[in-house]
N, C-alpha and C. Protein backbone atom coordinates (compact mmCIF):
# COMPACT_ATOMS: atom_id res chain seq x y z
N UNK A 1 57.12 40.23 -4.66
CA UNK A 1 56.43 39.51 -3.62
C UNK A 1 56.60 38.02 -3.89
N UNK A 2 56.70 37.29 -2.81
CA UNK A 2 57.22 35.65 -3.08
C UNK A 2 55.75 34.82 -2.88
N UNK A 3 55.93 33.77 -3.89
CA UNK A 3 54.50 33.17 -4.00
C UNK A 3 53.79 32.98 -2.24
N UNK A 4 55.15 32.89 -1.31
CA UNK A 4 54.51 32.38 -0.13
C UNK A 4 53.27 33.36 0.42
N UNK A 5 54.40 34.74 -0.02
CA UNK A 5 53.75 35.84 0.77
C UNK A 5 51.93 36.27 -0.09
N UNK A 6 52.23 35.64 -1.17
CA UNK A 6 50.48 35.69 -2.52
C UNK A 6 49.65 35.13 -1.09
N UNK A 7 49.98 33.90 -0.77
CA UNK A 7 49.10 32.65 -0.60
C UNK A 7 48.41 33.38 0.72
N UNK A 8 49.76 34.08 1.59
CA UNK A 8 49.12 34.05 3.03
C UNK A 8 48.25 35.87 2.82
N UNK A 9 48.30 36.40 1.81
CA UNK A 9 47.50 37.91 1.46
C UNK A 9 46.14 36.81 0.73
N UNK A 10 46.14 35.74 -0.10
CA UNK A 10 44.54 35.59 -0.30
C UNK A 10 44.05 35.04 0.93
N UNK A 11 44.82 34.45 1.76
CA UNK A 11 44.22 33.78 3.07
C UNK A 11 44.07 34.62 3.84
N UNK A 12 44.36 35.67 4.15
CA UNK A 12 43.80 36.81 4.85
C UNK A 12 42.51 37.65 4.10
N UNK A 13 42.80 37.96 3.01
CA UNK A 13 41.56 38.48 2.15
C UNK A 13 40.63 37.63 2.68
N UNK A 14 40.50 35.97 2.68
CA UNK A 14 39.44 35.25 2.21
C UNK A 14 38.99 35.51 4.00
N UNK A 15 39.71 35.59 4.84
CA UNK A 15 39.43 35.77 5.94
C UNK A 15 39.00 36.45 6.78
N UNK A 16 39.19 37.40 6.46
CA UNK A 16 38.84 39.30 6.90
C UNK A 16 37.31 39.49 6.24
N UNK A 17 37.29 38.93 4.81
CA UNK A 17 36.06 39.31 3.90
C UNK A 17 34.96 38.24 4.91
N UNK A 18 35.51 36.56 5.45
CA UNK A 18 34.07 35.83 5.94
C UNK A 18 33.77 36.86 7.31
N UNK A 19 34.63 37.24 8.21
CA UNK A 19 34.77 38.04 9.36
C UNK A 19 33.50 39.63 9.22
N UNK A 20 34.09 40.35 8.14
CA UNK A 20 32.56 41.30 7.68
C UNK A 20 31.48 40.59 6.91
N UNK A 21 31.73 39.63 6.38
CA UNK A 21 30.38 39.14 6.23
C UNK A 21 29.62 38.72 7.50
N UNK A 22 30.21 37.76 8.46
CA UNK A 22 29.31 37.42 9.25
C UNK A 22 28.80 38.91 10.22
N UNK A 23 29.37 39.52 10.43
CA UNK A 23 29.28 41.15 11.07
C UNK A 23 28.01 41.57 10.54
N UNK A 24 28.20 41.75 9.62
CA UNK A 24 26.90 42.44 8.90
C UNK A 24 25.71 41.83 8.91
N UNK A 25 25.82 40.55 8.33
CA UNK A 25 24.18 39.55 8.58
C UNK A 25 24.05 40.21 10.24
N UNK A 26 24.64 39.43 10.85
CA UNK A 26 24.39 40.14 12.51
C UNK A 26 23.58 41.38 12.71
N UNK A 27 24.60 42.53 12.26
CA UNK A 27 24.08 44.13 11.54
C UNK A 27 23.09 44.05 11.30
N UNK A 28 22.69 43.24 10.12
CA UNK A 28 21.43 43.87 9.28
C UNK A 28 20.07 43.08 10.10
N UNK A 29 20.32 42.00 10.87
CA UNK A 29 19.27 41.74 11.34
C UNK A 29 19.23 42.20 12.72
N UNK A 30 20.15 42.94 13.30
CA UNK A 30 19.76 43.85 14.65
C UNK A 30 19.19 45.08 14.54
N UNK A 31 19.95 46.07 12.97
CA UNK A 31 19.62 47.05 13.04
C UNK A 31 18.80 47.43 11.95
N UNK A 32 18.26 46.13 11.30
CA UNK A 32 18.25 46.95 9.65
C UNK A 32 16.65 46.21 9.86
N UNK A 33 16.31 46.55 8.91
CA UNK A 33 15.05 45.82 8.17
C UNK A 33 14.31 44.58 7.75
N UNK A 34 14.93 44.04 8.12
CA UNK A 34 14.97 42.44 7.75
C UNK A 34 13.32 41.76 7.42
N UNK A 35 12.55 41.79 8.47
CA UNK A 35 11.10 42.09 8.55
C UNK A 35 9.99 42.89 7.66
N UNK A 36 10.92 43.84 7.36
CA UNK A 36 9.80 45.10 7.34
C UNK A 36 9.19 45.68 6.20
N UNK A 37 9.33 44.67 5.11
CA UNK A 37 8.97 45.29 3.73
C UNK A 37 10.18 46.03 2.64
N UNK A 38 9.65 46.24 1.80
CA UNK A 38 10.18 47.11 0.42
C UNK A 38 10.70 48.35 1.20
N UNK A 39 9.21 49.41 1.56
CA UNK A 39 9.48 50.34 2.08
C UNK A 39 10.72 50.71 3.24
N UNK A 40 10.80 49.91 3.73
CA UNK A 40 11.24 50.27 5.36
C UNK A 40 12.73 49.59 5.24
N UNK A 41 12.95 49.14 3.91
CA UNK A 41 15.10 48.60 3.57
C UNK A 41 14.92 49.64 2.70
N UNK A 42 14.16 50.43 2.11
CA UNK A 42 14.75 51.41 1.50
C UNK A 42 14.97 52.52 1.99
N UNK A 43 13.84 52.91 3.00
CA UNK A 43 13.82 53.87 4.20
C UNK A 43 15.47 53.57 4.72
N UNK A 44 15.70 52.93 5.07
CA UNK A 44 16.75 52.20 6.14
C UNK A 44 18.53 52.47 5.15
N UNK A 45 18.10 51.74 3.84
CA UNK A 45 19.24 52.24 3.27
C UNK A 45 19.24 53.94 2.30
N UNK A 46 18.34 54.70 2.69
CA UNK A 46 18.49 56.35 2.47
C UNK A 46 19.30 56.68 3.13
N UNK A 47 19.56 56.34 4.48
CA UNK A 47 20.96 56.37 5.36
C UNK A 47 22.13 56.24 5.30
N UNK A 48 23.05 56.85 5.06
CA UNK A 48 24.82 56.63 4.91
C UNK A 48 25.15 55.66 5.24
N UNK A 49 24.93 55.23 7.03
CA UNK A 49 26.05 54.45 7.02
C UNK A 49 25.08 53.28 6.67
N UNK A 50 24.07 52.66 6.78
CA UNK A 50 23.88 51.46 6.31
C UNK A 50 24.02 51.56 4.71
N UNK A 51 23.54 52.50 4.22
CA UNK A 51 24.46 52.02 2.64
C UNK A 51 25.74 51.91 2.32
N UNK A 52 26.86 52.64 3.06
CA UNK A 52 27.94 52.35 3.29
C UNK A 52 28.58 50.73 3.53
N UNK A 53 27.40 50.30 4.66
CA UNK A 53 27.51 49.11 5.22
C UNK A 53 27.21 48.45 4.13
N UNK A 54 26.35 48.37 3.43
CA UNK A 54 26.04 47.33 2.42
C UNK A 54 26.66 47.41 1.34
N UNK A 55 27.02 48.47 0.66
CA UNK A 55 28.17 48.86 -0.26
C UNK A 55 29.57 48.06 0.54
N UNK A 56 29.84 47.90 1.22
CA UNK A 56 31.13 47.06 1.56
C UNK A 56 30.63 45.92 1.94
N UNK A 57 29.56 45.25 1.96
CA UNK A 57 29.02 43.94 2.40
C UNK A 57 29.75 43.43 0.91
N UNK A 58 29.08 43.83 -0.17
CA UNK A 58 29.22 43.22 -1.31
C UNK A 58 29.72 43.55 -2.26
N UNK A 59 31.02 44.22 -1.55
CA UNK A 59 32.98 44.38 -1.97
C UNK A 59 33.29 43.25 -1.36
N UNK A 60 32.80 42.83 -0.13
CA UNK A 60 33.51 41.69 0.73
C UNK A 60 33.18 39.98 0.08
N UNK A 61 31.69 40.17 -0.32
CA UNK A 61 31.38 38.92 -0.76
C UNK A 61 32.20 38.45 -2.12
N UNK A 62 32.46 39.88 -3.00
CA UNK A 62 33.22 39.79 -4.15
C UNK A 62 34.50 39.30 -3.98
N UNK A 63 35.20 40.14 -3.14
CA UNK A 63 36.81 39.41 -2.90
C UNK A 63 36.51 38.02 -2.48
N UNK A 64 35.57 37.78 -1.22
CA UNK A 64 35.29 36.22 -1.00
C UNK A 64 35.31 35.47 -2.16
N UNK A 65 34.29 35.85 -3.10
CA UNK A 65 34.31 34.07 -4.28
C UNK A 65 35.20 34.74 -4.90
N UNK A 66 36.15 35.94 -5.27
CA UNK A 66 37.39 35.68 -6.06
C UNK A 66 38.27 34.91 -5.42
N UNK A 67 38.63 35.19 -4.47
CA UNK A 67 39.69 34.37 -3.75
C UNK A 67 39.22 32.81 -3.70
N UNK A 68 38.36 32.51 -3.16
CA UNK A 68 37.71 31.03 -3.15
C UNK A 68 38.09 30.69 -4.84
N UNK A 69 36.95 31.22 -5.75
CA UNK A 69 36.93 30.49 -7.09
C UNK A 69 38.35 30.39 -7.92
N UNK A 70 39.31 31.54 -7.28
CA UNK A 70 40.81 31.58 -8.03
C UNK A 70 41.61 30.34 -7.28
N UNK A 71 41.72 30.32 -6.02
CA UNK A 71 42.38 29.18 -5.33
C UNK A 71 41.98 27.58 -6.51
N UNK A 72 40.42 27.54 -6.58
CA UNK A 72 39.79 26.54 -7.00
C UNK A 72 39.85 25.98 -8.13
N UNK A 73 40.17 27.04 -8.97
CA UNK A 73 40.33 27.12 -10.45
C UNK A 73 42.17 26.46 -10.64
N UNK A 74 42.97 27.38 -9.67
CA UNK A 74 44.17 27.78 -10.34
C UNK A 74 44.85 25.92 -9.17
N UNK A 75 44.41 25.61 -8.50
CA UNK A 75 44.42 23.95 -8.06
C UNK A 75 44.02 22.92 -8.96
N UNK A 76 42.82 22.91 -9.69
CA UNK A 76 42.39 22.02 -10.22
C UNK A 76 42.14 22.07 -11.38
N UNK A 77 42.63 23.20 -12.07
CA UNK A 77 42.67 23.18 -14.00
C UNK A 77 44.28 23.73 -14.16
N UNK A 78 44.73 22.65 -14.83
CA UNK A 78 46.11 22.73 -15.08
C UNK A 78 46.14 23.31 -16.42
N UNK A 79 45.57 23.16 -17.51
CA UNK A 79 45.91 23.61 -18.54
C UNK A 79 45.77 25.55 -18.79
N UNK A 80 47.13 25.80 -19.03
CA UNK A 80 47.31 27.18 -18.96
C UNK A 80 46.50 27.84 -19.37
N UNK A 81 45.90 27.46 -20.79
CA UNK A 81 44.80 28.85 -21.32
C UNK A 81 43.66 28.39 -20.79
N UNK A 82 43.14 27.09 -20.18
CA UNK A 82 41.98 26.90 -19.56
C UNK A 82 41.62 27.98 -18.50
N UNK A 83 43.18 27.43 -17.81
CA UNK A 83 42.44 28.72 -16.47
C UNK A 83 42.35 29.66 -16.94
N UNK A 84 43.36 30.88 -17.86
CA UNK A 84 43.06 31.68 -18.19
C UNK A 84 42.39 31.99 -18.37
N UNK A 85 40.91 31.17 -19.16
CA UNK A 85 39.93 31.29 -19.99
C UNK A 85 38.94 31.71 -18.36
N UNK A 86 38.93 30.56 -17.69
CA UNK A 86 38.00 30.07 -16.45
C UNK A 86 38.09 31.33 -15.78
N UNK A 87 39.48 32.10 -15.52
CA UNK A 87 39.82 32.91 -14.48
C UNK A 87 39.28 34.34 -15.17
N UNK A 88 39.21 34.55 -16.52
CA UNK A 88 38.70 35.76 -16.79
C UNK A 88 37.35 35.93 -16.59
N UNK A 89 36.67 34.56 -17.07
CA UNK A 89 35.14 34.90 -16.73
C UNK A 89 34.63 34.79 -15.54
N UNK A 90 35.31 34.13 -14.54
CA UNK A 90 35.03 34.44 -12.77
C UNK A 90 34.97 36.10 -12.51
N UNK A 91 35.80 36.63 -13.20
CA UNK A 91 36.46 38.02 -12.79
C UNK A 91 35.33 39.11 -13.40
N UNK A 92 35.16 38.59 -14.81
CA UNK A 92 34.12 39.75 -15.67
C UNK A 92 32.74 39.12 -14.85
N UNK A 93 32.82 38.65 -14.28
CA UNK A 93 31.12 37.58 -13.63
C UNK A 93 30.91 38.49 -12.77
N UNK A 94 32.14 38.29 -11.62
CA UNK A 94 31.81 39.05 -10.70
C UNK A 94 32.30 40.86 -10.66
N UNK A 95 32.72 40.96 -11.65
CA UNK A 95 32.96 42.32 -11.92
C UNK A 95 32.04 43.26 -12.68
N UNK A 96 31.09 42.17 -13.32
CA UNK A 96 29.90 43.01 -13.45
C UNK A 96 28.66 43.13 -12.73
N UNK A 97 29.05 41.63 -11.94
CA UNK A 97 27.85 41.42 -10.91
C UNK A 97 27.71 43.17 -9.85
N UNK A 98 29.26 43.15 -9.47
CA UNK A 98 29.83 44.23 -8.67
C UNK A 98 28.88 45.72 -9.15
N UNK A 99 28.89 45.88 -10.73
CA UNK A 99 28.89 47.19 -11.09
C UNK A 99 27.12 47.27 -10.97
N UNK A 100 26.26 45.93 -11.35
CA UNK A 100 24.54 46.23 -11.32
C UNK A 100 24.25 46.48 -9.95
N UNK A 101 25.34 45.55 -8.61
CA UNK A 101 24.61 45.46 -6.99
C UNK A 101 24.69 46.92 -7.10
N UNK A 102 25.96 48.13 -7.45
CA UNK A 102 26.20 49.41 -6.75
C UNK A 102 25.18 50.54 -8.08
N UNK A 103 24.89 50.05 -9.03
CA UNK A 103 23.54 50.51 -9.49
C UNK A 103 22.27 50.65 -9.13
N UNK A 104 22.52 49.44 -8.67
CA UNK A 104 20.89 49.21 -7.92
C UNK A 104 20.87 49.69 -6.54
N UNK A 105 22.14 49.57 -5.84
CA UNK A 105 22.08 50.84 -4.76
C UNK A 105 21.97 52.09 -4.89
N UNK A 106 22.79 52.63 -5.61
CA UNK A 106 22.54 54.35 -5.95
C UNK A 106 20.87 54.68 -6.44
N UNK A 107 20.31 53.72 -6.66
CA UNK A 107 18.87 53.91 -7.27
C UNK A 107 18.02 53.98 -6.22
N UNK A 108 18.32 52.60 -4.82
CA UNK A 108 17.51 52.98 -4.43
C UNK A 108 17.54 54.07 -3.03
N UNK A 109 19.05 54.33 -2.73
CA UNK A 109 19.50 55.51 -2.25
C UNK A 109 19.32 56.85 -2.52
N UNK A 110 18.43 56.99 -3.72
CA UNK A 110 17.97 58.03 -4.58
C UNK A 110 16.75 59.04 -3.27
């Protein structure tokens, strides 16, 4: 794959991911709970597809700040093992952030 073709796949990632984000806020405050207490988003996400929905809300937000913070990083820190350094802990940040949000869903999908 040629660097051109990298640039215009994170610019679509970063693009597609703001596109379901804004979808969903929309979503969640037409159909979801927003108002209604503890009870009544957990009531709400016992449901497939809104846990579905929110389980890909925040796959989407994840690719969002990877793509954002990698563009950001890999522009403005030139020194090779810096980014390296910078770019692994963006990744384990949000790669563990990733693994507690879908914990704490299955819990309260319980």
């Amino acid at each position: 794959m040629s660097r051109r073709a990298a640039g215009l796949r994170a610019w679509l990632l970063q693009r597609i991911s703001a596109v379901y984000l804004a979808l969903f806020v929309v979503y969640y405050l037409l159909a979801g709970e927003a108002g209604g207490g503890y009870a009544a988003w957990r009531a709400w996400l016992a449901q497939p597809l809104p846990l579905l929905a929110m389980a890909l809300f925040f796959i989407a937000v994840g690719i969002h700040a990877w793509v954002g913070m990698r563009d950001v990083i890999v522009d403005y820190v030139h020194h090779a093992g810096l980014r390296l350094l910078l770019l692994s802990i963006v990744g384990l940040v949000l790669l563990a952030s990733l693994v507690w949000v879908f914990l704490a869903l299955a819990e309260v999908s319980r």
